[in-house]
Protein backbone atom coordinates (compact mmCIF):
# COMPACT_ATOMS: atom_id res chain seq x y z
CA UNK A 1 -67.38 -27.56 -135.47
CA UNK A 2 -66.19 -27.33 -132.04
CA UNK A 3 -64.24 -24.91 -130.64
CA UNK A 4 -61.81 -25.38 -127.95
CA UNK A 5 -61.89 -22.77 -124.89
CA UNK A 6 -59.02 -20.45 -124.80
CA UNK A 7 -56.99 -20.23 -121.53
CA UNK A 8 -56.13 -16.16 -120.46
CA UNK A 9 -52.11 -15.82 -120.54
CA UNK A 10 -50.86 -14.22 -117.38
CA UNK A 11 -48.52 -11.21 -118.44
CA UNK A 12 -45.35 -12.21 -117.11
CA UNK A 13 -43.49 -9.41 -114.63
CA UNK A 14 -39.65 -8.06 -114.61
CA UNK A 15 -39.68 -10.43 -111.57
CA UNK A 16 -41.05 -13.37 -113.25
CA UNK A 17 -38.31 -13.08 -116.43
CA UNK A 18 -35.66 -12.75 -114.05
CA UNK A 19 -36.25 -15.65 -112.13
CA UNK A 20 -36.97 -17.69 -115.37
CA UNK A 21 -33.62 -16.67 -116.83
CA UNK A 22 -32.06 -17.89 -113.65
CA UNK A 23 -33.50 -20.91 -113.43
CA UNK A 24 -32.94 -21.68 -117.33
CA UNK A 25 -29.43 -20.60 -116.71
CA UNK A 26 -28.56 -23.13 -113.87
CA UNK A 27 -30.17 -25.95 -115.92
CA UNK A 28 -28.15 -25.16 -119.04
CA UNK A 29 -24.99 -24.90 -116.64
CA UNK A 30 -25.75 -28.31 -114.94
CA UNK A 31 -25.68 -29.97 -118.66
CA UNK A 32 -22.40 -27.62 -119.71
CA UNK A 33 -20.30 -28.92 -116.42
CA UNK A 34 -22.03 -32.81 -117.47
CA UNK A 35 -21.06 -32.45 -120.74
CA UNK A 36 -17.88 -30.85 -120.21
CA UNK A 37 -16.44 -33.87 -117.49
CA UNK A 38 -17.69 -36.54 -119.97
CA UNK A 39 -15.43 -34.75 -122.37
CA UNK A 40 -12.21 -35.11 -119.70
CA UNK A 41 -13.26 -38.13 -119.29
CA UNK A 42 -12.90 -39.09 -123.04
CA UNK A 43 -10.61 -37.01 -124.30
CA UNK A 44 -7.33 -38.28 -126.35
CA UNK A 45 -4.46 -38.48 -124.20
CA UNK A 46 -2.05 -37.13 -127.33
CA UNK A 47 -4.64 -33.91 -128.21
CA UNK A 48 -5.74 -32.75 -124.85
CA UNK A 49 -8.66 -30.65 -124.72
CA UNK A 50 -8.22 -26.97 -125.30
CA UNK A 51 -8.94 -25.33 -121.75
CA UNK A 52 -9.15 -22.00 -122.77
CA UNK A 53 -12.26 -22.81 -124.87
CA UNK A 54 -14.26 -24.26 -121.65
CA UNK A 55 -12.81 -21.44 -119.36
CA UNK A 56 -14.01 -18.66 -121.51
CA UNK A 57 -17.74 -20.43 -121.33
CA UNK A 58 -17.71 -20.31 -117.40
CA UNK A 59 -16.32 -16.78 -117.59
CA UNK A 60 -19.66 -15.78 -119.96
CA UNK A 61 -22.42 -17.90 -117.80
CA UNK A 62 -20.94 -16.27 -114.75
CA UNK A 63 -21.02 -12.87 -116.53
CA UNK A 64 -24.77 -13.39 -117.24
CA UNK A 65 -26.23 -15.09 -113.27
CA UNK A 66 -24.05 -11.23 -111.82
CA UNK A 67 -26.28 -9.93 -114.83
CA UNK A 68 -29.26 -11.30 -114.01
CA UNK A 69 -28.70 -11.17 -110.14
CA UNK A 70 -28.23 -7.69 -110.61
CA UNK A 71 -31.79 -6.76 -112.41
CA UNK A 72 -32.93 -8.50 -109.27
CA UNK A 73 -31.08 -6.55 -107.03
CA UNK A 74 -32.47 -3.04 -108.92
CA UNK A 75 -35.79 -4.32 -109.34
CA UNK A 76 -36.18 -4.49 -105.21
CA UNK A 77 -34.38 -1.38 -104.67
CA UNK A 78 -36.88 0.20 -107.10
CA UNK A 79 -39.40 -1.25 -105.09
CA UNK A 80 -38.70 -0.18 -101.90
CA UNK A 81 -37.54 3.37 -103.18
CA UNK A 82 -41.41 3.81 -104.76
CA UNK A 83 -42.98 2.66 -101.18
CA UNK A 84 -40.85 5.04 -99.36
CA UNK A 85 -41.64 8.04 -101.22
CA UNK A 86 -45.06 7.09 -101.61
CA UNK A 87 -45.35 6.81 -97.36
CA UNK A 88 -43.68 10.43 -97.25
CA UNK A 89 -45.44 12.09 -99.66
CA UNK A 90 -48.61 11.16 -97.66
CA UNK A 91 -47.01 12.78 -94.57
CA UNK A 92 -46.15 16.40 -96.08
CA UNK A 93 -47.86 19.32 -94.30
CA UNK A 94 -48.61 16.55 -91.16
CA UNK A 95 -47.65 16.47 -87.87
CA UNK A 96 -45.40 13.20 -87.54
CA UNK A 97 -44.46 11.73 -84.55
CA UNK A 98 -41.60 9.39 -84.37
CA UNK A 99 -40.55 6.79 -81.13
CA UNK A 100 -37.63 8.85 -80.00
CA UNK A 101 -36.48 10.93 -77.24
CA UNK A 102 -34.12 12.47 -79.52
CA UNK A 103 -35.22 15.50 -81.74
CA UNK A 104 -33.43 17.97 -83.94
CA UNK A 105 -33.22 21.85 -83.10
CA UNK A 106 -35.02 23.97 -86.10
CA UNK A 107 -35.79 26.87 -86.16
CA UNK A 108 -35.08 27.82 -82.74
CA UNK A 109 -37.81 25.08 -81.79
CA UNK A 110 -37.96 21.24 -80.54
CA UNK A 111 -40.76 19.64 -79.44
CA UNK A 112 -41.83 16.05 -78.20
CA UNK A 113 -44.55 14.15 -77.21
CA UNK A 114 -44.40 12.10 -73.84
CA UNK A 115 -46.85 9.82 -72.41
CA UNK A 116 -47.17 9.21 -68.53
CA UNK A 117 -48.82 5.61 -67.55
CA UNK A 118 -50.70 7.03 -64.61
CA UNK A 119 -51.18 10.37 -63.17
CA UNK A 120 -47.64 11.81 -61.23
CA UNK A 121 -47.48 14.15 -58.00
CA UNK A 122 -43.97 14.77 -59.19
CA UNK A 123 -42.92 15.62 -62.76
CA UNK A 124 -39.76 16.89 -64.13
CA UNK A 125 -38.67 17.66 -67.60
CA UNK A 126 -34.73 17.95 -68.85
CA UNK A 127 -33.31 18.64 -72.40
CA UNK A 128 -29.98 17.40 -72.55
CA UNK A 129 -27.23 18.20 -75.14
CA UNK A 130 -25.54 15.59 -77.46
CA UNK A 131 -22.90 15.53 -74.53
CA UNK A 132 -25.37 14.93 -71.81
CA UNK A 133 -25.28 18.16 -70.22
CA UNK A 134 -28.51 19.70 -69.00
CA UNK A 135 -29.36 22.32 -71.17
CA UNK A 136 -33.21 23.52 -69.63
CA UNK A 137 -35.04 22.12 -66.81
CA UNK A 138 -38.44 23.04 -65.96
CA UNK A 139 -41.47 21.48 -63.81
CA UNK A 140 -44.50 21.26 -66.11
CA UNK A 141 -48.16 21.85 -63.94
CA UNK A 142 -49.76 19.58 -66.15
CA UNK A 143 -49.48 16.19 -64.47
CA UNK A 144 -52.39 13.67 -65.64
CA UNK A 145 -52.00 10.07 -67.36
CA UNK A 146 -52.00 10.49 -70.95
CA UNK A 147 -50.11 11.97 -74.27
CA UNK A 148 -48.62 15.34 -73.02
CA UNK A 149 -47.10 17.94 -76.14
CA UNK A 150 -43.46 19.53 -74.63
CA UNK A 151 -42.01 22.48 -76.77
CA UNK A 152 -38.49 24.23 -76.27
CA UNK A 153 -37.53 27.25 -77.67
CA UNK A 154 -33.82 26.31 -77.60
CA UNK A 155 -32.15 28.38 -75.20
CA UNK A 156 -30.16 26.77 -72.30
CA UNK A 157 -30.27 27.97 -68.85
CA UNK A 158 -28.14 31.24 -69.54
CA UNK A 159 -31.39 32.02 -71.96
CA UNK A 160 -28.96 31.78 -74.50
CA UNK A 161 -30.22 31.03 -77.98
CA UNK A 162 -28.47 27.76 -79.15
CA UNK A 163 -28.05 27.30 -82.70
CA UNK A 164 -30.23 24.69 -84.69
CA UNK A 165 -29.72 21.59 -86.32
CA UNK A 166 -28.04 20.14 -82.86
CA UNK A 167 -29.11 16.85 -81.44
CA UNK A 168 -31.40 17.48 -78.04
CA UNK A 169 -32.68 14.75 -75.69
CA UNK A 170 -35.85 15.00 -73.77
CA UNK A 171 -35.54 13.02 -69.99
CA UNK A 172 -38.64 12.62 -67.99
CA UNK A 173 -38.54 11.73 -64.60
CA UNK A 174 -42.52 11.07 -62.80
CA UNK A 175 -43.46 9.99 -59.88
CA UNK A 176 -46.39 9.23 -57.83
CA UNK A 177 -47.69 10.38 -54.79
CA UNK A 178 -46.21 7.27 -53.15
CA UNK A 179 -42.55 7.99 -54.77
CA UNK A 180 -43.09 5.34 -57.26
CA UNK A 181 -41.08 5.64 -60.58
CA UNK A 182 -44.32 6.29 -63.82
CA UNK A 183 -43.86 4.47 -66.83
CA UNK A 184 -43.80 7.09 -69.70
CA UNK A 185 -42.51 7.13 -73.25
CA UNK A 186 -40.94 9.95 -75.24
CA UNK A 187 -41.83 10.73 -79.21
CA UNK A 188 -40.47 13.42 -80.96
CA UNK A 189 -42.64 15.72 -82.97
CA UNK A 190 -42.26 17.82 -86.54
CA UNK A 191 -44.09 18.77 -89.15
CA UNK A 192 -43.77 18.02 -92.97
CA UNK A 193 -42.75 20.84 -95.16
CA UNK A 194 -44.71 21.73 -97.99
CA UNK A 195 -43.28 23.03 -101.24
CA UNK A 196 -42.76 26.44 -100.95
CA UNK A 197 -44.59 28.56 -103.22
CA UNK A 198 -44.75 31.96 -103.67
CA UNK A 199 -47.59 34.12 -103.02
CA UNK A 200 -46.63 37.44 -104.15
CA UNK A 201 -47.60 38.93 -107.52
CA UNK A 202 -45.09 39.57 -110.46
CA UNK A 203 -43.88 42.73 -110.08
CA UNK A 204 -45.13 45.38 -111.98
CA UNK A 205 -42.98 47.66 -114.23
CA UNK A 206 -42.56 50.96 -111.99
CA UNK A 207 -42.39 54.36 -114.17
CA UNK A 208 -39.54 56.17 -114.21
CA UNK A 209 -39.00 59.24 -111.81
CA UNK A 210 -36.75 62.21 -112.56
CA UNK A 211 -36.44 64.89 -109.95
CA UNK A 212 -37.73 68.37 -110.18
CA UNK A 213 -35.23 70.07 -110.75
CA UNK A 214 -33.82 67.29 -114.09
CA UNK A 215 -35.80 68.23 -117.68
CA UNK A 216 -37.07 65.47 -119.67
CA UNK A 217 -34.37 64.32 -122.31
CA UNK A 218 -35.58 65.72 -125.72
CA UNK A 219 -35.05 62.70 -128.97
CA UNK A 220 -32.21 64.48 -131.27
């Protein structure tokens, strides 16, 4: 006897059902709206064709394509969500630097990351409010091509402490020894919080003190 090889079935997806059920629904749509004009087209002049019998089909196939479009819809946004969270769960307890001369104040800190294109004679180094206003200026010594790490402690020139969670931009202005403008790009730095935990022990139960000059109560 001879037995015919089997062919492996492919377990169809979410994705794959959904797409099948679309494509089954515009074919059985295409044959309602053929059947459906043949019937106009023949129908008795003296017993019309009840409309509200055809109208109430359209109003279910449309009812099941937003259905349908809709798993779609949830599907990718499940997707995406699971990708996301995936990317910043890699990125807790990292340093993460982000292509932005903006940075948020926390903790009484900012900090960025530029990068000069060549080495500068002149370098100078501005934090600016969310208004514009210069809030700290300084002239860093540190002046050679390459990645440079720029931390603020948040005060402003009155060495008043700002509060946090305001908007700060870094400005870095480089030149060279001939007065030419350097190329540099601004990143702003932070770190990924890790789920706080607690270190201490439970507390122990503490015995009860009476002062010396209080008797132990006596049971009745």
């Amino acid at each position: 006897m001879t037995v015919a090889p089997t062919t492996p079935t492919t377990p169809t997806t979410p994705t794959d059902k959904t797409a099948l059920g679309l494509a089954s629904l515009a074919g059985n749509f295409n044959t309602f709206l053929s059947l459906l004009t043949t019937q106009l087209k023949n129908q008795d002049p003296t017993a019309p064709l009840d409309s509200n019998q055809f109208t109430q089909q359209l109003v279910q196939m449309s009812g099941v394509e937003q259905q349908l479009n809709a798993n779609t819809l949830l599907q990718q946004l499940v997707t995406n969500t699971s990708s996301g969270v995936a990317t910043a769960v890699t990125l807790i307890g990292k340093n993460v630097r982000a292509a932005s001369d903006n940075a948020n104040l926390t903790n009484g800190k900012a900090q960025w990351t530029y990068n000069l294109a060549g080495a500068a004679s002149d370098l100078k180094v501005e934090v600016l409010d969310a208004n514009g206003r210069i809030v700290h200026a300084e002239a860093p010594t540190d002046m050679k091509a390459g990645d440079h790490a720029f931390s603020w402690n948040g005060k402003d020139l009155t060495n008043t402490q700002l509060p946090n969670g305001g908007t700060y931009t870094l400005r870095v202005t480089a030149t060279d020894s001939s007065g030419k403008a350097i190329t540099e790009t601004t990143a702003a730095r932070w770190t990924g919080r890790k789920s706080p935990r607690s270190s201490r022990s439970p507390r122990q139960p503490q015995p009860l003190r009476r002062r010396p000059h209080e008797a132990p109560a006596l049971l009745p």
